[in-house]
C-alpha atoms as a PDB file:
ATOM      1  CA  UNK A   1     162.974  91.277 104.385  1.00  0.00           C
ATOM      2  CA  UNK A   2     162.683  92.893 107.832  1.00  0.00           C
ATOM      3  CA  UNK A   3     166.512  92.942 108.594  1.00  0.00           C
ATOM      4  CA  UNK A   4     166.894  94.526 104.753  1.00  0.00           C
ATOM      5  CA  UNK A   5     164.369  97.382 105.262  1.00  0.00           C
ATOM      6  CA  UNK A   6     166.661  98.207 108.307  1.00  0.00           C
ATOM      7  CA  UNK A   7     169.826  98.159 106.649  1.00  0.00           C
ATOM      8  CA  UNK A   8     171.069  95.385 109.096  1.00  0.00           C
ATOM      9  CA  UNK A   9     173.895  92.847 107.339  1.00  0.00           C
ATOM     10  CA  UNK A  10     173.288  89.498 108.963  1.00  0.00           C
ATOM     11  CA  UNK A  11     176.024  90.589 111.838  1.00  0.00           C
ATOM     12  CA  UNK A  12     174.760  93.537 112.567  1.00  0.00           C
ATOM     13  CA  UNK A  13     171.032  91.944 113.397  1.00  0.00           C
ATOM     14  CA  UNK A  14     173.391  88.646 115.277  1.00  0.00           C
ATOM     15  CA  UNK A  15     174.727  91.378 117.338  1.00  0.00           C
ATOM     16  CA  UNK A  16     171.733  93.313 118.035  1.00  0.00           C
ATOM     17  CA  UNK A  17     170.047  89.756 119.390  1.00  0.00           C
ATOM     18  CA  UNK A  18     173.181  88.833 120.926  1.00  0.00           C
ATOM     19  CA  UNK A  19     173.063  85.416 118.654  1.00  0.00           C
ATOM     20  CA  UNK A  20     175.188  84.049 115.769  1.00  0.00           C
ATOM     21  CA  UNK A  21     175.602  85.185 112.396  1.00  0.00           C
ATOM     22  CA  UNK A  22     174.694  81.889 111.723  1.00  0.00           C
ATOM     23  CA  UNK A  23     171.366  81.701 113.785  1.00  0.00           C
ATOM     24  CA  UNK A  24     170.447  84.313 111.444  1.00  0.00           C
ATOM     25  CA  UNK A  25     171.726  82.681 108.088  1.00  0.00           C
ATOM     26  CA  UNK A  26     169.696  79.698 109.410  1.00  0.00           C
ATOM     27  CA  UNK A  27     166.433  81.359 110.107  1.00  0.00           C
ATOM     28  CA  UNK A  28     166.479  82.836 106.469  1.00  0.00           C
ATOM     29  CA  UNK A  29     167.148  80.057 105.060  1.00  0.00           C
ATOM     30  CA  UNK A  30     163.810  78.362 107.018  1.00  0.00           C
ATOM     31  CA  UNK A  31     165.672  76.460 109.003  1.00  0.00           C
ATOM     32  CA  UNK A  32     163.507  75.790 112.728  1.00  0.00           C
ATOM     33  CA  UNK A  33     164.836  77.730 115.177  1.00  0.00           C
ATOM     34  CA  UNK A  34     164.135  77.747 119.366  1.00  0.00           C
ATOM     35  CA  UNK A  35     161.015  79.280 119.867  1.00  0.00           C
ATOM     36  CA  UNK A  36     163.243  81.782 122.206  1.00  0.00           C
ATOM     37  CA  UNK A  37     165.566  82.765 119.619  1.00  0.00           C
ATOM     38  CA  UNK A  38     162.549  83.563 117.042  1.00  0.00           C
ATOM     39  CA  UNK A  39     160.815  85.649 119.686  1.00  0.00           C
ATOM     40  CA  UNK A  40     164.142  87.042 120.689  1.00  0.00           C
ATOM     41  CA  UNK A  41     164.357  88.128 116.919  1.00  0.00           C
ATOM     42  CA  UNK A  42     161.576  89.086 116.252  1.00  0.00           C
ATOM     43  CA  UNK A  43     161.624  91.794 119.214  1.00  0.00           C
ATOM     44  CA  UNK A  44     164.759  93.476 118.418  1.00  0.00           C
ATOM     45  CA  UNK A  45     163.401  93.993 114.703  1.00  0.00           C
ATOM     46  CA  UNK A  46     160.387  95.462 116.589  1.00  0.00           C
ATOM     47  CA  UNK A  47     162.606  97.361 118.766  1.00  0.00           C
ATOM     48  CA  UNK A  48     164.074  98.960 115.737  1.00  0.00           C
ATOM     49  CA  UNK A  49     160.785  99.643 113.687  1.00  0.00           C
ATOM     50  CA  UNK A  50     159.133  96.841 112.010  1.00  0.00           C
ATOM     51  CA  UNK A  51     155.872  95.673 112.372  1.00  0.00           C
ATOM     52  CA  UNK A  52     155.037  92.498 111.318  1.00  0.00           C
ATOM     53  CA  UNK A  53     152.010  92.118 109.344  1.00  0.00           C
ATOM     54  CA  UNK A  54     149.308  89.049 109.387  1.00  0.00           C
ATOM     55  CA  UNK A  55     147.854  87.288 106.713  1.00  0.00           C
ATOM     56  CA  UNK A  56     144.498  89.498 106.010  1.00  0.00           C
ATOM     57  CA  UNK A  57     146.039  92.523 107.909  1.00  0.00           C
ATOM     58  CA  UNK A  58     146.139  94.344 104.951  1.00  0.00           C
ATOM     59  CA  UNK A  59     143.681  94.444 102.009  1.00  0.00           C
ATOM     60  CA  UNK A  60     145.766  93.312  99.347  1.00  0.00           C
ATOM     61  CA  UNK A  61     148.153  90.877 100.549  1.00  0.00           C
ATOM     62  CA  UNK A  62     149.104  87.972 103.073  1.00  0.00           C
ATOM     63  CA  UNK A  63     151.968  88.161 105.610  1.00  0.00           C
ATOM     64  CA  UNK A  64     154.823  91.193 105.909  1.00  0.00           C
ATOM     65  CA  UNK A  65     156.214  93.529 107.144  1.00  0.00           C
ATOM     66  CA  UNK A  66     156.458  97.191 107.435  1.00  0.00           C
ATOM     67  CA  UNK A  67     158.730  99.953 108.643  1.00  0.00           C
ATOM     68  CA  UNK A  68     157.541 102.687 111.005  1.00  0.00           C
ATOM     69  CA  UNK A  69     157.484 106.161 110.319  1.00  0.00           C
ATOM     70  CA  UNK A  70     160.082 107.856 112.241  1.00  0.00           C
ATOM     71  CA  UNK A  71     159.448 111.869 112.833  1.00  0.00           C
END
């Protein structure tokens, strides 16, 4: 869902993390990953706008994730 609300293909976000295409098939798919790679992920989809949501953070849902504004 993240890599979709930024218009990344899955090579796009493997080349933005400097990973595989298929790291990133596997972590959709729900596959474990190195803890490394995940965080490694997870900050280049920060880097590029999305905050990821807890369950609870909002009031009428669990876990997500959200794009930020740009001005």
């Amino acid at each position: 869902m993240a890599r979709t609300a930024l218009a990344l293909g899955v090579r796009d976000l493997a080349e933005l993390v400097g990973v595989s295409p298929d790291t990133i098939a596997r972590l959709e798919r729900g596959e474990a990953l190195r803890e490394k790679t995940v965080t490694a992920i997870r900050v280049a989809l920060e880097g590029e706008g999305i905050i990821f949501l807890s369950d609870g953070e909002i009031p009428d849902g669990g876990p997500g994730v959200r794009l930020v504004r740009r001005q």
